[in-house]
PDB file of N, CA and C in Angstrom:
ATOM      1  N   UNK A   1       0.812  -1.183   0.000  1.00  0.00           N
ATOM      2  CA  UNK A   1       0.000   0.000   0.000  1.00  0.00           C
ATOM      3  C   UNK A   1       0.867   1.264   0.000  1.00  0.00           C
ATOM      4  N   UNK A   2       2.192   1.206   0.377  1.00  0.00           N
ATOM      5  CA  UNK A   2       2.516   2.547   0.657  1.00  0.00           C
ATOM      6  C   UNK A   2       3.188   2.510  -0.218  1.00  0.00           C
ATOM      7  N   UNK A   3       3.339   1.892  -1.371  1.00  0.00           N
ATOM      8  CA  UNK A   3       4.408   2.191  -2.335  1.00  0.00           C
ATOM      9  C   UNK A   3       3.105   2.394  -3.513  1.00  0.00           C
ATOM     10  N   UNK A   4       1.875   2.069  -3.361  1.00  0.00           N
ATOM     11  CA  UNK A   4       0.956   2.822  -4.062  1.00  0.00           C
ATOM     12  C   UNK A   4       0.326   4.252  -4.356  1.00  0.00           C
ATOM     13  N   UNK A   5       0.984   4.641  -2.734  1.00  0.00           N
ATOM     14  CA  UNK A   5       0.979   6.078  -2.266  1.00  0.00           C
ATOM     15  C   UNK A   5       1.968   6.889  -2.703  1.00  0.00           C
ATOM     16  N   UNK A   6       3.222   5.996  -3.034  1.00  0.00           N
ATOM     17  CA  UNK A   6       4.677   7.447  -3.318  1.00  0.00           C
ATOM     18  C   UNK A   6       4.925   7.215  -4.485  1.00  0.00           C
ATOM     19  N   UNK A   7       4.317   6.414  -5.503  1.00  0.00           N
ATOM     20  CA  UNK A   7       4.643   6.134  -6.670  1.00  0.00           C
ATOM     21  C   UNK A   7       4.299   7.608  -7.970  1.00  0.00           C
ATOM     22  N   UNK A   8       2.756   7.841  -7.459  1.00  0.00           N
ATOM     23  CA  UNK A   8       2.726   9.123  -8.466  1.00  0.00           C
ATOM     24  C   UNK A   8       3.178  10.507  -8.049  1.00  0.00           C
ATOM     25  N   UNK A   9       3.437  10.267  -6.140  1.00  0.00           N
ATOM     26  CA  UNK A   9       3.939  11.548  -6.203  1.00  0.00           C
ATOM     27  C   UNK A   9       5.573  11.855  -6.434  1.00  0.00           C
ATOM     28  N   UNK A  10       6.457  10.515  -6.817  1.00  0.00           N
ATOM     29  CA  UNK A  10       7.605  10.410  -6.549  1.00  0.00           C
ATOM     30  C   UNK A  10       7.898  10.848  -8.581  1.00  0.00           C
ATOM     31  N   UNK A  11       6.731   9.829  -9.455  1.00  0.00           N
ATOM     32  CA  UNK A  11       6.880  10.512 -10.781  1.00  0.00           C
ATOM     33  C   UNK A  11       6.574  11.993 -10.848  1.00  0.00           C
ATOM     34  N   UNK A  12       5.372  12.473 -10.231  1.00  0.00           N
ATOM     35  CA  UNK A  12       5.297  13.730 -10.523  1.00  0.00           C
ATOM     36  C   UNK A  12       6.661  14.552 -10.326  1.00  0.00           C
ATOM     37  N   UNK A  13       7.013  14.713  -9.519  1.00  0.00           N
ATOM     38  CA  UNK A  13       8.611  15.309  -8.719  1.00  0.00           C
ATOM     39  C   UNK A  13       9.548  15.116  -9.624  1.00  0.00           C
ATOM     40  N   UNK A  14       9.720  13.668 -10.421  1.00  0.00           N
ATOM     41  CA  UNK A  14      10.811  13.314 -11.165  1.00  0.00           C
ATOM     42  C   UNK A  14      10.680  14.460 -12.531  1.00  0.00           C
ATOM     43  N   UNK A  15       9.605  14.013 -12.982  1.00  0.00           N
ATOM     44  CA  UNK A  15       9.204  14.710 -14.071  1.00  0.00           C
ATOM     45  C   UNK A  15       9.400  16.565 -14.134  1.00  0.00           C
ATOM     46  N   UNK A  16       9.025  17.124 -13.040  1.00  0.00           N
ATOM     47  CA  UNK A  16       9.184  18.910 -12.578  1.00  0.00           C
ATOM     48  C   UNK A  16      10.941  18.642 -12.402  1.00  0.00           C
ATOM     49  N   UNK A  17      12.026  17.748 -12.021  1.00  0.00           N
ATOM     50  CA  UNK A  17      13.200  17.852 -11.824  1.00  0.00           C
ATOM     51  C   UNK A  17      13.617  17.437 -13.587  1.00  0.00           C
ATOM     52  N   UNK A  18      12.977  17.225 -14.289  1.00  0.00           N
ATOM     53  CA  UNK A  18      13.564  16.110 -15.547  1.00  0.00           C
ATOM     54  C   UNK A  18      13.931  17.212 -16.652  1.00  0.00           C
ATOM     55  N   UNK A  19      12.508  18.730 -16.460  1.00  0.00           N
ATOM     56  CA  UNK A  19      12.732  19.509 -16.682  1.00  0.00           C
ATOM     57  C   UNK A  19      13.162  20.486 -16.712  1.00  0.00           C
ATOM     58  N   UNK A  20      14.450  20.676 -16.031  1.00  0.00           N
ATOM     59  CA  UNK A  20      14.852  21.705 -15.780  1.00  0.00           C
ATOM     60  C   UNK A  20      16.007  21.364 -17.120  1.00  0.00           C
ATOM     61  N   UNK A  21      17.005  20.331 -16.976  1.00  0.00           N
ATOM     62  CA  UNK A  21      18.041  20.237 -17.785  1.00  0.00           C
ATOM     63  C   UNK A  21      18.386  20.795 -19.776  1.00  0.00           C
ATOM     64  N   UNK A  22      16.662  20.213 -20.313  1.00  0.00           N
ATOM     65  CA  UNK A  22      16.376  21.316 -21.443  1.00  0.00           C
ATOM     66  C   UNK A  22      16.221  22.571 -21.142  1.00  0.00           C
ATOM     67  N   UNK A  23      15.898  23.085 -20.291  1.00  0.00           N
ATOM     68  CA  UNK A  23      15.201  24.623 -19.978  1.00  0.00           C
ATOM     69  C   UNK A  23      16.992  25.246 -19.738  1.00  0.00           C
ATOM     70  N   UNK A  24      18.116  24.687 -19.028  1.00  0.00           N
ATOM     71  CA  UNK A  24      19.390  24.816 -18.873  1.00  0.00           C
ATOM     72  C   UNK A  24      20.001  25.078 -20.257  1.00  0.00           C
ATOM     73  N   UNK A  25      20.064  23.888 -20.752  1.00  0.00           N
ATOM     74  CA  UNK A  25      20.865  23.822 -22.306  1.00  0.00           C
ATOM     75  C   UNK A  25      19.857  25.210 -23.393  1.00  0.00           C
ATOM     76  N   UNK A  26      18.816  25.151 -23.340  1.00  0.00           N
ATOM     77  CA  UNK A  26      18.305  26.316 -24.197  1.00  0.00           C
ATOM     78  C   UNK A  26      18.886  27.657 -24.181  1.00  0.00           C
ATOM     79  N   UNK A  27      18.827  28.131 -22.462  1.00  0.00           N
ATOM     80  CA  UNK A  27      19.730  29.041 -22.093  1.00  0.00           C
ATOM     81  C   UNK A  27      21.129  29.310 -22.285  1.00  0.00           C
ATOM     82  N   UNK A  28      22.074  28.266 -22.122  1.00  0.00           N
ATOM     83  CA  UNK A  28      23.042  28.104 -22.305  1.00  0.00           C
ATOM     84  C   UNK A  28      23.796  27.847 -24.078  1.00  0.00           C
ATOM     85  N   UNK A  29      22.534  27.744 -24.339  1.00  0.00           N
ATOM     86  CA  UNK A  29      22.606  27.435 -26.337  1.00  0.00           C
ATOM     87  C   UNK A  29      22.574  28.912 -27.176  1.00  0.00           C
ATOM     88  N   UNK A  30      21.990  29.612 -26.470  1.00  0.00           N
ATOM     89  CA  UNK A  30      21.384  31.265 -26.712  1.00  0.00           C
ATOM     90  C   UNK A  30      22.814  31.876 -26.165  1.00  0.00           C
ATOM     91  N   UNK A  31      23.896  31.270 -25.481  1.00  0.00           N
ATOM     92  CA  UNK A  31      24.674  32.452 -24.919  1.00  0.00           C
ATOM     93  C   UNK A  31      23.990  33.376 -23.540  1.00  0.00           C
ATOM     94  N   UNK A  32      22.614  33.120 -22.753  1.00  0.00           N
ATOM     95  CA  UNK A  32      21.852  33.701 -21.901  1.00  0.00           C
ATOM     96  C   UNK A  32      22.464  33.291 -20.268  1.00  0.00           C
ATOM     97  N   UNK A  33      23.691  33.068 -20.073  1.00  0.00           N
ATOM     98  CA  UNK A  33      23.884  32.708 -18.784  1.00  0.00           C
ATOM     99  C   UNK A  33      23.321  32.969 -17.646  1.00  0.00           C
ATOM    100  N   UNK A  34      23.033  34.518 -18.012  1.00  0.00           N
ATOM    101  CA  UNK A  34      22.174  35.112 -16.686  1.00  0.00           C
ATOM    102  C   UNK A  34      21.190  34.197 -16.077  1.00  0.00           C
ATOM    103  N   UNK A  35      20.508  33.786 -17.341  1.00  0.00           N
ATOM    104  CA  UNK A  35      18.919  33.780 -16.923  1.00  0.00           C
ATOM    105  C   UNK A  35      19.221  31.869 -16.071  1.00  0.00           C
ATOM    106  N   UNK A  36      20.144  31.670 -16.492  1.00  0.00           N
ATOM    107  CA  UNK A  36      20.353  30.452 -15.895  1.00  0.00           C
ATOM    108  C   UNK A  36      19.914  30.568 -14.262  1.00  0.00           C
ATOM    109  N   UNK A  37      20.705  31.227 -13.647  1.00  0.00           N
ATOM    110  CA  UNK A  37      20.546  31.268 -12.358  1.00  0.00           C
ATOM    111  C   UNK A  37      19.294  31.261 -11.882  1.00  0.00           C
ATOM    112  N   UNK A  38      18.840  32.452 -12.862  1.00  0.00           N
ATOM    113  CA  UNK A  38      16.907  32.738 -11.928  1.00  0.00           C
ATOM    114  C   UNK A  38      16.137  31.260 -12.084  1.00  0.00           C
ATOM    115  N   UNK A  39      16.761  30.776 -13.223  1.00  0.00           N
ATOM    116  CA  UNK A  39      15.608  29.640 -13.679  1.00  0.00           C
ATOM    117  C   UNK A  39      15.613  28.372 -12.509  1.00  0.00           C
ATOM    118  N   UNK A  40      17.023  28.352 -12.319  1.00  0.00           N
ATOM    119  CA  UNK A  40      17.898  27.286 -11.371  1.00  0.00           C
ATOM    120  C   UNK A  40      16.887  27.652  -9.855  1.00  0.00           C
ATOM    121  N   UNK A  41      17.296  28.418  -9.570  1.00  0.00           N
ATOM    122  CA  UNK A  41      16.344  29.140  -8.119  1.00  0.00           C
ATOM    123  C   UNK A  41      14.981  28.800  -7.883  1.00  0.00           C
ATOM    124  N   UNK A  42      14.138  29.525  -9.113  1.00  0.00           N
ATOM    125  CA  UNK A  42      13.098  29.081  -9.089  1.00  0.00           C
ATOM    126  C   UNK A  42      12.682  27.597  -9.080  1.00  0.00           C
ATOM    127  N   UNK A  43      12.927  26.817 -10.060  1.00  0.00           N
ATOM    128  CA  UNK A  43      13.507  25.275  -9.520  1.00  0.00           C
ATOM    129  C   UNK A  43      12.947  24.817  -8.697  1.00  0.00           C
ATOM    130  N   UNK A  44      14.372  25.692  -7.915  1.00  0.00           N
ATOM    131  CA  UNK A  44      14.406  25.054  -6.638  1.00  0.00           C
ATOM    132  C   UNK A  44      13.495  24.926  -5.538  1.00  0.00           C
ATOM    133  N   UNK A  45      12.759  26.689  -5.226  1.00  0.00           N
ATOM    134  CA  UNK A  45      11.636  26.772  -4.710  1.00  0.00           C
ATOM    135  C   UNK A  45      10.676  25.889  -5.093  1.00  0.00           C
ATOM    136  N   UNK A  46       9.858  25.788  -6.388  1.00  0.00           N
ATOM    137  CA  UNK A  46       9.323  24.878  -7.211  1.00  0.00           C
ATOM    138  C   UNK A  46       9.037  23.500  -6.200  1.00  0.00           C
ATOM    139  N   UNK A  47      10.471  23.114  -6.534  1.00  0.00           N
ATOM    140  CA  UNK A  47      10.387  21.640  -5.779  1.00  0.00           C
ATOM    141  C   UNK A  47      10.398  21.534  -4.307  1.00  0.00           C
ATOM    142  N   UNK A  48      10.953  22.487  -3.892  1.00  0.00           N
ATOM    143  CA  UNK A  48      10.707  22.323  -2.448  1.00  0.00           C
ATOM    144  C   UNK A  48       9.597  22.728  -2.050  1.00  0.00           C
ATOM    145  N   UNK A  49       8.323  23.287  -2.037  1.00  0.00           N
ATOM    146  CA  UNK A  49       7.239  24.117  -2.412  1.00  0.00           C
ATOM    147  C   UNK A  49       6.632  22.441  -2.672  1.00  0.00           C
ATOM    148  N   UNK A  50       6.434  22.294  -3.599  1.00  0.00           N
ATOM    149  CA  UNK A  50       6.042  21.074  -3.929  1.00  0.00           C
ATOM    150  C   UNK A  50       5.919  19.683  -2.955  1.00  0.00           C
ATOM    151  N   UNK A  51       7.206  19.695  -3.338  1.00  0.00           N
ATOM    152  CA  UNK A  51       7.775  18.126  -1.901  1.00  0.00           C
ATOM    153  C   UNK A  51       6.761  18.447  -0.929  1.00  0.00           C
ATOM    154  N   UNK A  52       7.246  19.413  -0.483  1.00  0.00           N
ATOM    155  CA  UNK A  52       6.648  19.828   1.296  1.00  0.00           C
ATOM    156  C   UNK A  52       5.055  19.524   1.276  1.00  0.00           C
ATOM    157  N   UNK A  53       4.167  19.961   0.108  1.00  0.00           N
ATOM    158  CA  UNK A  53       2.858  20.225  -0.187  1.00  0.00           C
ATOM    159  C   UNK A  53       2.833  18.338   0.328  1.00  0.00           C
ATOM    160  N   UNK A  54       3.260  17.741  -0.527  1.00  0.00           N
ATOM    161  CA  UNK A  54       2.704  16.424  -1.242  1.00  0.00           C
ATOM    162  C   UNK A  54       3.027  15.698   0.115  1.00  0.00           C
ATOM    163  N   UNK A  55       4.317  15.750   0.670  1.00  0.00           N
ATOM    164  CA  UNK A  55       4.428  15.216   2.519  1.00  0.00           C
ATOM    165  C   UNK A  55       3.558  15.686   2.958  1.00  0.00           C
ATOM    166  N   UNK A  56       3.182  16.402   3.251  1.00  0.00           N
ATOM    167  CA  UNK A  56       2.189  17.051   3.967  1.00  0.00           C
ATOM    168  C   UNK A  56       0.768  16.560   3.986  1.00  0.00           C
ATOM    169  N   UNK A  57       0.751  16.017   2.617  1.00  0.00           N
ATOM    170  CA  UNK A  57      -0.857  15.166   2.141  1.00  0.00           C
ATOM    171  C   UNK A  57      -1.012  14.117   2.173  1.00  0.00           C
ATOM    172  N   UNK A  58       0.414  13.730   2.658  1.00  0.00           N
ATOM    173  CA  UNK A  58       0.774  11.900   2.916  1.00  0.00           C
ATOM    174  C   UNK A  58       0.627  11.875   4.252  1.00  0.00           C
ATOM    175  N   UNK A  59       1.406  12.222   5.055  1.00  0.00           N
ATOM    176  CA  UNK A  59       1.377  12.586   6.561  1.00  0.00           C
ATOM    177  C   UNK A  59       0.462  12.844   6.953  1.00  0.00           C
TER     178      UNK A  59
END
């Protein structure tokens, strides 16, 4: 049962992390380094924002 429980929230998560690496190289393909960082950050919030939500609904 509990691996019925972390299975879609563990793909969902994978999938919001899977995307960042094209969204990287696009930037980095353009010569746009800047924008790398903000994108990276946001991310990050993103997923942690996220995680926390989805523990939170498990717990």
């Amino acid at each position: 049962m509990a691996t019925s429980l972390w299975n879609p929230f563990f793909t969902f998560l994978t999938g919001i992390v899977s995307a960042l690496v094209p969204i990287i190289g696009h930037h980095l393909g353009q010569n746009r380094e800047e924008k790398v960082a903000s994108d990276f950050y946001q991310f990050i919030y993103l997923s942690l924002g996220l995680s926390l939500l989805l523990f939170g609904l498990v717990f």
